[in-house]
N, C-alpha and C. Protein backbone atom coordinates (compact mmCIF):
# COMPACT_ATOMS: atom_id res chain seq x y z
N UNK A 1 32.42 -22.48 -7.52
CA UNK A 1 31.48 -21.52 -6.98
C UNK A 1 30.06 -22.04 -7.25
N UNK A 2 29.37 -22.20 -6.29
CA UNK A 2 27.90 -22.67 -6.16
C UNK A 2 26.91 -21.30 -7.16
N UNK A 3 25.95 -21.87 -7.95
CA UNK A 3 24.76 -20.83 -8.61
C UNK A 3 24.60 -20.18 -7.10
N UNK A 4 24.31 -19.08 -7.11
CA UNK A 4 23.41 -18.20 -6.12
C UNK A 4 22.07 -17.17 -6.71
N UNK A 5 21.05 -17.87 -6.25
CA UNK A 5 19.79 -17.09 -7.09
C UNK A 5 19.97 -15.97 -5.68
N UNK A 6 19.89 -14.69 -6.41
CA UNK A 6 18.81 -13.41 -5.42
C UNK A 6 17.75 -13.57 -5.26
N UNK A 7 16.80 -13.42 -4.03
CA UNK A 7 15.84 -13.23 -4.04
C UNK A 7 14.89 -11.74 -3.84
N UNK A 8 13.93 -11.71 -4.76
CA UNK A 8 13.03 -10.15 -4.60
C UNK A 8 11.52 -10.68 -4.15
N UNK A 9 10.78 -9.61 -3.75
CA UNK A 9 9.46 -9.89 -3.20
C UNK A 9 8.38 -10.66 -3.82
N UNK A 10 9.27 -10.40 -4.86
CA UNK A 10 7.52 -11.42 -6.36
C UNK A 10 8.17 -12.96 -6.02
N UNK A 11 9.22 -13.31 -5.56
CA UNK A 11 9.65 -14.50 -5.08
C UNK A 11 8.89 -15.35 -3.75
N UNK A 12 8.53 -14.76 -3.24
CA UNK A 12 7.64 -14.96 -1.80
C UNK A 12 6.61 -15.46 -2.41
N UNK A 13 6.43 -16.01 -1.60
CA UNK A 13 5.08 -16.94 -1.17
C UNK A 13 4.63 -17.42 0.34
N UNK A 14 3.49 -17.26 0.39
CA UNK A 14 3.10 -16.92 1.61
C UNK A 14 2.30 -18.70 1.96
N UNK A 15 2.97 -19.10 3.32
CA UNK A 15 2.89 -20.34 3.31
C UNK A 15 1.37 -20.68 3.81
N UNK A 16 0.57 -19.83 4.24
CA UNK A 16 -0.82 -20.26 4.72
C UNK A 16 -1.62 -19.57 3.48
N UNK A 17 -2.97 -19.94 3.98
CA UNK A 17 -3.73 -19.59 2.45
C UNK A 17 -4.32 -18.44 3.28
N UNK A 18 -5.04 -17.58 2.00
CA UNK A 18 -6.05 -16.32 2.37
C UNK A 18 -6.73 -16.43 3.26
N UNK A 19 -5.97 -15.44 4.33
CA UNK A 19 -6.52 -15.24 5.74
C UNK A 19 -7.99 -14.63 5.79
N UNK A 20 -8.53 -13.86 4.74
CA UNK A 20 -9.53 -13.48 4.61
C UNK A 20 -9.94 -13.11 2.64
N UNK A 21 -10.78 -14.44 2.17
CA UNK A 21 -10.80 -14.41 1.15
C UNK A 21 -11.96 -14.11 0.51
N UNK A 22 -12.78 -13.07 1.04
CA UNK A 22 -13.79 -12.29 0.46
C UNK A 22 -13.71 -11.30 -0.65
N UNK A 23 -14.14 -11.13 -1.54
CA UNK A 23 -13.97 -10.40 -2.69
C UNK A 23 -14.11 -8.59 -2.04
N UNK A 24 -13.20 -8.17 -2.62
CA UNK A 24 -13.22 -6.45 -1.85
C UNK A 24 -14.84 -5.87 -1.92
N UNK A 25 -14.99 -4.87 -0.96
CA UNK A 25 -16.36 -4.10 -1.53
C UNK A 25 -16.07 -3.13 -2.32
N UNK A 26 -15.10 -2.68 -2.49
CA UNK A 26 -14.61 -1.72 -3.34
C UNK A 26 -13.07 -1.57 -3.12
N UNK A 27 -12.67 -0.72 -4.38
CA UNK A 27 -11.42 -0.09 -4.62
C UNK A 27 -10.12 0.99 -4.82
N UNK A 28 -9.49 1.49 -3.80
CA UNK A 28 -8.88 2.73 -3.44
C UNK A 28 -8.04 2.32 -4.74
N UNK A 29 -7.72 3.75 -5.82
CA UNK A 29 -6.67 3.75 -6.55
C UNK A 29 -5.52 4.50 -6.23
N UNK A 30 -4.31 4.89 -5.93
CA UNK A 30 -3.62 5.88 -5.68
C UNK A 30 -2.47 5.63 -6.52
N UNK A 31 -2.09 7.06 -6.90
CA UNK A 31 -0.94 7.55 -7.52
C UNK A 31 -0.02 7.84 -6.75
N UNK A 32 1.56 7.04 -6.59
CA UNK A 32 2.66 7.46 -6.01
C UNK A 32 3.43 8.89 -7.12
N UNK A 33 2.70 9.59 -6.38
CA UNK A 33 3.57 10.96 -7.32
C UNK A 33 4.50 11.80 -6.78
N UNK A 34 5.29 12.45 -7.50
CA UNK A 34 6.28 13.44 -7.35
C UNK A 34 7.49 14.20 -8.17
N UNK A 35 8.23 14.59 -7.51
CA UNK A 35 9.19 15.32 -8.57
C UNK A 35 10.63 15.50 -7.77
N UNK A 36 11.07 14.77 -8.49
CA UNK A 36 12.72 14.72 -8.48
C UNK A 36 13.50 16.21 -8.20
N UNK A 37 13.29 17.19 -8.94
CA UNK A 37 13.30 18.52 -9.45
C UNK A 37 13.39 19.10 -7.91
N UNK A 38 11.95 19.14 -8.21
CA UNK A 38 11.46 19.77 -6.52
C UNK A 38 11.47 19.42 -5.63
N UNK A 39 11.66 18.27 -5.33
CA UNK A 39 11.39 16.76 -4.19
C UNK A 39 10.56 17.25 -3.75
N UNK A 40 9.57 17.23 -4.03
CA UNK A 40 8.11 17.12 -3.72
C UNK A 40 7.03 15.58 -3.65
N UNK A 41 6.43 15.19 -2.82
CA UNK A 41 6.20 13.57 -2.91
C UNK A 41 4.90 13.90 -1.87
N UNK A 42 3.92 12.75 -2.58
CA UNK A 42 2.64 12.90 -2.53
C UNK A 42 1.95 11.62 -2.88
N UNK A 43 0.38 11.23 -2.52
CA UNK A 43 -0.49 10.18 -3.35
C UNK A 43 -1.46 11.24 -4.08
N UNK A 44 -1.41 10.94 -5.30
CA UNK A 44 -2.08 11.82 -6.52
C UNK A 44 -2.03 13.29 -6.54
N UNK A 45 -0.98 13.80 -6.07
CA UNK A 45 0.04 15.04 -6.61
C UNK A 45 -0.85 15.68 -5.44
N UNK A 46 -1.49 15.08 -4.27
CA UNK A 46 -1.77 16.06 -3.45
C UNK A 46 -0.92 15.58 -1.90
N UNK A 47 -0.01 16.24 -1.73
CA UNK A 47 0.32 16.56 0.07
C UNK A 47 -0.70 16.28 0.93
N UNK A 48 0.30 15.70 2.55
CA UNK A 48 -0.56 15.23 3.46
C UNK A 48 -0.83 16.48 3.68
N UNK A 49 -0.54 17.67 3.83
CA UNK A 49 -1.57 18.98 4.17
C UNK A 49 -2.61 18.97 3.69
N UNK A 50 -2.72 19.24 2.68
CA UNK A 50 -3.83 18.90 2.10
C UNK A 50 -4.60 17.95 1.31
N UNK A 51 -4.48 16.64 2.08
CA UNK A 51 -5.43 15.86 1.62
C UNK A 51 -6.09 15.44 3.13
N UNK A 52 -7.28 14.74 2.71
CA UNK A 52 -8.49 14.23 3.28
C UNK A 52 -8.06 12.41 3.69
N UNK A 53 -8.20 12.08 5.38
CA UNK A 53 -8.31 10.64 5.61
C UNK A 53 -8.94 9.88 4.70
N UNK A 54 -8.85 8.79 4.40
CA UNK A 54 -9.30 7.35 3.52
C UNK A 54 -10.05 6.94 4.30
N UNK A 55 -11.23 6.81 4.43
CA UNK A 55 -11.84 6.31 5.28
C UNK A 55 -12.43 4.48 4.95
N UNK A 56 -12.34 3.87 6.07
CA UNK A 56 -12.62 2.52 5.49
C UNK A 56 -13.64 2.20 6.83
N UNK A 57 -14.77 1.32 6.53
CA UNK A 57 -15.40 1.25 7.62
C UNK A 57 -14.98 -0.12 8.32
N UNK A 58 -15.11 -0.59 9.69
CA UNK A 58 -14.57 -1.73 10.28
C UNK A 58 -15.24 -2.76 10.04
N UNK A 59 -14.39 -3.99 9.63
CA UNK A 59 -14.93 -4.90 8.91
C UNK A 59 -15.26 -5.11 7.58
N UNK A 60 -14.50 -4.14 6.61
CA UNK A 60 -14.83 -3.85 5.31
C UNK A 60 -13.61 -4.82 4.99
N UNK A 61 -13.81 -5.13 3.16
CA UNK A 61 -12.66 -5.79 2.81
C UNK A 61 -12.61 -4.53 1.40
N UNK A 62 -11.17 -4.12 1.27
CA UNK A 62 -10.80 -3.41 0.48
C UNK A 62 -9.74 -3.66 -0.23
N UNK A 63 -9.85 -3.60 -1.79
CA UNK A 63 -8.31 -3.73 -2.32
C UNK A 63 -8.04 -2.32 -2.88
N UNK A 64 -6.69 -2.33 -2.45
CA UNK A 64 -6.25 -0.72 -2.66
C UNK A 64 -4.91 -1.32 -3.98
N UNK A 65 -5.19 0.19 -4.80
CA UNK A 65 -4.08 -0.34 -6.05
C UNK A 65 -3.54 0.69 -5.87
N UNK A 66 -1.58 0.30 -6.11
CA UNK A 66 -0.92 1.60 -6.04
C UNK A 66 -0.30 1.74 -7.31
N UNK A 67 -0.26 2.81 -7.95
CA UNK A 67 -0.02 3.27 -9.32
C UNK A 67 1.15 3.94 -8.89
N UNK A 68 2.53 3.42 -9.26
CA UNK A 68 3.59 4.16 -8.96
C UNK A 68 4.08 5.24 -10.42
N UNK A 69 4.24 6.54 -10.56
CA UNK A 69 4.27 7.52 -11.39
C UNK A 69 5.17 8.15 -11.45
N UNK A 70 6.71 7.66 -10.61
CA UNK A 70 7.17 8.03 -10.38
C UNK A 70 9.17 7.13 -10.91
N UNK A 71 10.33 8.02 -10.83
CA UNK A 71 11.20 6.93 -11.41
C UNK A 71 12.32 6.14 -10.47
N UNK A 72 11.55 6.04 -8.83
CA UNK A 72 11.64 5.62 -7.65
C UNK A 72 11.14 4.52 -7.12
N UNK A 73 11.73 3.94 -6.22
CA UNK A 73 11.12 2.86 -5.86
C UNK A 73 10.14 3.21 -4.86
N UNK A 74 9.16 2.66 -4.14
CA UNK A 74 8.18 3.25 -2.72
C UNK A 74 8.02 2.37 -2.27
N UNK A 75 8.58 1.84 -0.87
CA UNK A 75 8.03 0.94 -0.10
C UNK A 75 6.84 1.65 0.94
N UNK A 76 5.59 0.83 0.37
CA UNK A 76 4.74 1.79 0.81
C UNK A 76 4.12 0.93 2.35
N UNK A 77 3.86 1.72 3.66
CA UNK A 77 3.78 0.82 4.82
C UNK A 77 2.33 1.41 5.21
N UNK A 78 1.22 0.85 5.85
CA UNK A 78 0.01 1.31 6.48
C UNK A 78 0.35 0.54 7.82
N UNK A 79 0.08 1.24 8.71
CA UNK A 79 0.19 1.46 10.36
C UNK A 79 -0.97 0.66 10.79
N UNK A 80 -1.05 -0.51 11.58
CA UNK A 80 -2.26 -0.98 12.09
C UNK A 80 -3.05 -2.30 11.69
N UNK A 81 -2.78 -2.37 9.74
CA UNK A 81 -3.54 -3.40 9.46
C UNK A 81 -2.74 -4.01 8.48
N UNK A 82 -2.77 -5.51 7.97
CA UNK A 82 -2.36 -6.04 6.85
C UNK A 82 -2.30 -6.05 5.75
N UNK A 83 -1.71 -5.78 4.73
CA UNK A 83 -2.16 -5.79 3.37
C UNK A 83 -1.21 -7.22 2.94
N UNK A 84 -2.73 -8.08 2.35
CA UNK A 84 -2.22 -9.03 1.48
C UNK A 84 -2.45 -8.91 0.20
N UNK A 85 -1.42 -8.88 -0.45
CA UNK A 85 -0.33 -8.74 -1.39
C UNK A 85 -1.01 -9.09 -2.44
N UNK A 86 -1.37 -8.88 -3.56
CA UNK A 86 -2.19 -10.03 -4.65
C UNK A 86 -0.97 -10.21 -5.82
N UNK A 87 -1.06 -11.11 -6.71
CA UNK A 87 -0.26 -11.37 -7.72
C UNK A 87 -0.91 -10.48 -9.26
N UNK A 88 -0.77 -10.62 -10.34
CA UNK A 88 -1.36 -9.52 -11.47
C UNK A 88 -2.58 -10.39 -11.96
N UNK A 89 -2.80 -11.55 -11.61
CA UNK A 89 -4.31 -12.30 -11.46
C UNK A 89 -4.94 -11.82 -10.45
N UNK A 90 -4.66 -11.00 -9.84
CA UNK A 90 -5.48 -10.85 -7.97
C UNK A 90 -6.05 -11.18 -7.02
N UNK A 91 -4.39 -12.77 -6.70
CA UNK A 91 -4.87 -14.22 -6.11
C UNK A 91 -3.90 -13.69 -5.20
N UNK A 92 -4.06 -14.06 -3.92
CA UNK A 92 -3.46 -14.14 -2.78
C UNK A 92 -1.95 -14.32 -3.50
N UNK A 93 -0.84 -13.63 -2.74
CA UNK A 93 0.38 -13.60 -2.43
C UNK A 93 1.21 -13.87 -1.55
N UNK A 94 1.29 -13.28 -0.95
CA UNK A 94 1.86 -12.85 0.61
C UNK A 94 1.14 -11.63 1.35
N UNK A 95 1.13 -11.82 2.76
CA UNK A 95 0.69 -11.18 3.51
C UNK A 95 1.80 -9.99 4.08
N UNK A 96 2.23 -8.63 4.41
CA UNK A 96 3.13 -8.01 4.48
C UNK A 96 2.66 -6.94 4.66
N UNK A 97 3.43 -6.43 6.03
CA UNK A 97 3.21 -4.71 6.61
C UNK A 97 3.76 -3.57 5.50
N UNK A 98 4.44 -3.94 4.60
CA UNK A 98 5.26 -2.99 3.73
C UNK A 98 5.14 -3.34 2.19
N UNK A 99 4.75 -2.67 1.82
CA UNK A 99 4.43 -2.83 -0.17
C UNK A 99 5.45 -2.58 -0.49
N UNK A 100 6.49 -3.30 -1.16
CA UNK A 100 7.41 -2.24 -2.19
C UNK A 100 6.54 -1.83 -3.92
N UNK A 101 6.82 -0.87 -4.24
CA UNK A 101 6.48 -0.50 -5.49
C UNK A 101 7.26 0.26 -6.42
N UNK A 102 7.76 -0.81 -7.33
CA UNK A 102 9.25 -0.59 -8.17
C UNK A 102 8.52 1.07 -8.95
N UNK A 103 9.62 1.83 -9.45
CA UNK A 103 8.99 2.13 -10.46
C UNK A 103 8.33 2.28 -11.84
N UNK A 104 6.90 3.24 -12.10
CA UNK A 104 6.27 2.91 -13.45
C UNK A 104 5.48 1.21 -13.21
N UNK A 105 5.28 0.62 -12.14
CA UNK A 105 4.62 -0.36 -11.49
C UNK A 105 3.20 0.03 -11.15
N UNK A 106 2.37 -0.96 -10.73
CA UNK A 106 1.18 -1.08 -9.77
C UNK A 106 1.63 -2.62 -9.15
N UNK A 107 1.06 -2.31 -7.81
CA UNK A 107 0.73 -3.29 -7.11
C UNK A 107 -0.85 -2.44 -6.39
N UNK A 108 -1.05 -4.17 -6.12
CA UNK A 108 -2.20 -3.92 -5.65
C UNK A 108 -2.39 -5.38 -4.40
N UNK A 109 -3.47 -4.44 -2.96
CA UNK A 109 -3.19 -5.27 -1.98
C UNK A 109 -4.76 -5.44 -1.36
N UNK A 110 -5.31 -6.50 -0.66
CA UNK A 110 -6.11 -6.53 0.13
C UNK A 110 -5.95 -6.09 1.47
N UNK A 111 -6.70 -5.38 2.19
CA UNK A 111 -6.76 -4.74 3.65
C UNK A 111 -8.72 -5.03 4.10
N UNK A 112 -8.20 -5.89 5.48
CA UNK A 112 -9.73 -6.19 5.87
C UNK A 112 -9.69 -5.03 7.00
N UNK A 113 -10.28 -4.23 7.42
CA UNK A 113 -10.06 -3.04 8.17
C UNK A 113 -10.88 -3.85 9.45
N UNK A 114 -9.70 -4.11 10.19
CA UNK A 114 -10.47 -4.77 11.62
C UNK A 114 -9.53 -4.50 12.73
N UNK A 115 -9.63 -2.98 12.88
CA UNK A 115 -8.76 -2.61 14.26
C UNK A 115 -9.15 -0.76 13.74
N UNK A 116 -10.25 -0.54 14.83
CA UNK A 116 -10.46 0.82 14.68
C UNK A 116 -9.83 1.76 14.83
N UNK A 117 -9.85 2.98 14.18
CA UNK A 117 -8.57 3.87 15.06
C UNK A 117 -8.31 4.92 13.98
N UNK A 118 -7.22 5.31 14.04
CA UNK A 118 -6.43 6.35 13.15
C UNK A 118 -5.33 5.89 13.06
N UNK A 119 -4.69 5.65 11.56
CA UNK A 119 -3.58 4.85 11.08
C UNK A 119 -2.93 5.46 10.43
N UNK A 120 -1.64 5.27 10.12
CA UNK A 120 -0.68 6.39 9.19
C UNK A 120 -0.12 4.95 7.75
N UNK A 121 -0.15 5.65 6.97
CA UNK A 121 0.05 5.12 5.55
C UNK A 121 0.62 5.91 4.96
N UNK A 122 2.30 5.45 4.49
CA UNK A 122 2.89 6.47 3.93
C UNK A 122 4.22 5.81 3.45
N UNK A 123 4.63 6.40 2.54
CA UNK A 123 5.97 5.62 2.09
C UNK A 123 7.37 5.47 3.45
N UNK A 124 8.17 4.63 3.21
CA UNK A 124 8.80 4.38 4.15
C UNK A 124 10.10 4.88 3.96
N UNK A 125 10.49 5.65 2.89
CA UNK A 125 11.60 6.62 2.67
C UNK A 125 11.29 7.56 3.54
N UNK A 126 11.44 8.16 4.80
CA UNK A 126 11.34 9.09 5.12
C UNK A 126 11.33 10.44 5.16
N UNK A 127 12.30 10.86 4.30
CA UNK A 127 12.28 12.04 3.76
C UNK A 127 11.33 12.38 2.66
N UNK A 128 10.69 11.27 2.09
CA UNK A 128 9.52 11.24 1.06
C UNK A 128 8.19 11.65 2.08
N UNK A 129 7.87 10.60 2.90
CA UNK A 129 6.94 10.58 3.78
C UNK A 129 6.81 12.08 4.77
N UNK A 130 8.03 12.58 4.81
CA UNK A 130 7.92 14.16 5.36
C UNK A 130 7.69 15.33 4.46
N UNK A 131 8.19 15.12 3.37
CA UNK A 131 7.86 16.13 1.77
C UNK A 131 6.21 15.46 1.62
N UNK A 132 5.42 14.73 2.22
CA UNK A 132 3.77 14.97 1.70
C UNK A 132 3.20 13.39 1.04
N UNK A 133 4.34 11.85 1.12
CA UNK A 133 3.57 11.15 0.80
C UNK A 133 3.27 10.14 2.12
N UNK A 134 2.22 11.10 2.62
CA UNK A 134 1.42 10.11 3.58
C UNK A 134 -0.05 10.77 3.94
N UNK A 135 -1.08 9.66 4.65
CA UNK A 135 -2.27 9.98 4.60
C UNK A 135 -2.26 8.96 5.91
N UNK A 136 -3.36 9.75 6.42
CA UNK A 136 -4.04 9.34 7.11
C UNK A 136 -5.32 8.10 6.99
N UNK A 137 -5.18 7.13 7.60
CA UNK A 137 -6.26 6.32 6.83
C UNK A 137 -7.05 5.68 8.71
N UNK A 138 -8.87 5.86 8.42
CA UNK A 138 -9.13 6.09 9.16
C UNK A 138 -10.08 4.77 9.41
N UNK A 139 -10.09 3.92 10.20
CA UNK A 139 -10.81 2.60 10.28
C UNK A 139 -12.22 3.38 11.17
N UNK A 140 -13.46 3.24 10.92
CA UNK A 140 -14.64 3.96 11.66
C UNK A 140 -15.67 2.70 12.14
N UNK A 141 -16.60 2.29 12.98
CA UNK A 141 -17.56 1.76 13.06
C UNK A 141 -18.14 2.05 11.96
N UNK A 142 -19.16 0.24 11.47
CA UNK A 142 -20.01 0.60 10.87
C UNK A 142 -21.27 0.95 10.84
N UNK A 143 -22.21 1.46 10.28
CA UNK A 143 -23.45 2.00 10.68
C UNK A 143 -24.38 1.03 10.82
């Protein structure tokens, strides 16, 4: 019987270099929260009812960190734009439509916001993403 390594996402490597390697202008933190109990699921214990779009202006470079708080995994997906991936130095990774985020983790990703519009960002469990963890994230002209 031949070794067989598994492979997981910290295994990747992304064969071109940083498609856009400008240092962020700033930094979104979010909490993957919720409750088992209640199945209740949210970014920082607040529901898409009531929370407020992320607004990013077009052409911005942003690194967003996700603080998972939870004892679940979250593959977390944003609609529209790229997030490249950083390693726990916060050097280019891989480039990828879908974050996974083990739990009691952070990852953290670059997003250059260059496609205007209204975008959905939200975990990719579905039944999570319908109990309240998703947001609206809103690419705007800049001034």
């Amino acid at each position: 019987v031949a070794d067989v390594k598994l492979t997981n996402a910290t295994d990747l490597r992304s064969a071109f270099a940083n498609p856009d390697g400008r240092d962020p202008a700033r930094t979104i933190e979010l909490h993957l929260t919720g409750n088992m109990e209640r199945y209740v699921w949210g970014f920082d214990g607040i529901p898409f009812s009531k929370s407020e779009p992320i607004r990013l202006l077009h052409g911005e470079r942003v690194r967003v960190v996700l603080v998972n708080d939870t004892m679940m995994e979250h593959p977390i997906h944003l609609h529209g734009l790229w997030s490249d991936v950083e390693d726990a130095d916060g050097r280019f990774h891989v480039r990828r439509h879908t974050v996974a985020v083990p739990p009691g983790h952070v990852r953290s990703f670059r997003v250059t916001a260059d496609a205007l519009g209204r975008w959905a960002f939200h975990c990719h469990m579905l039944l999570h993403m319908e109990l309240g963890m998703f947001r609206e994230v809103r690419v705007e002209p800049a001034p």
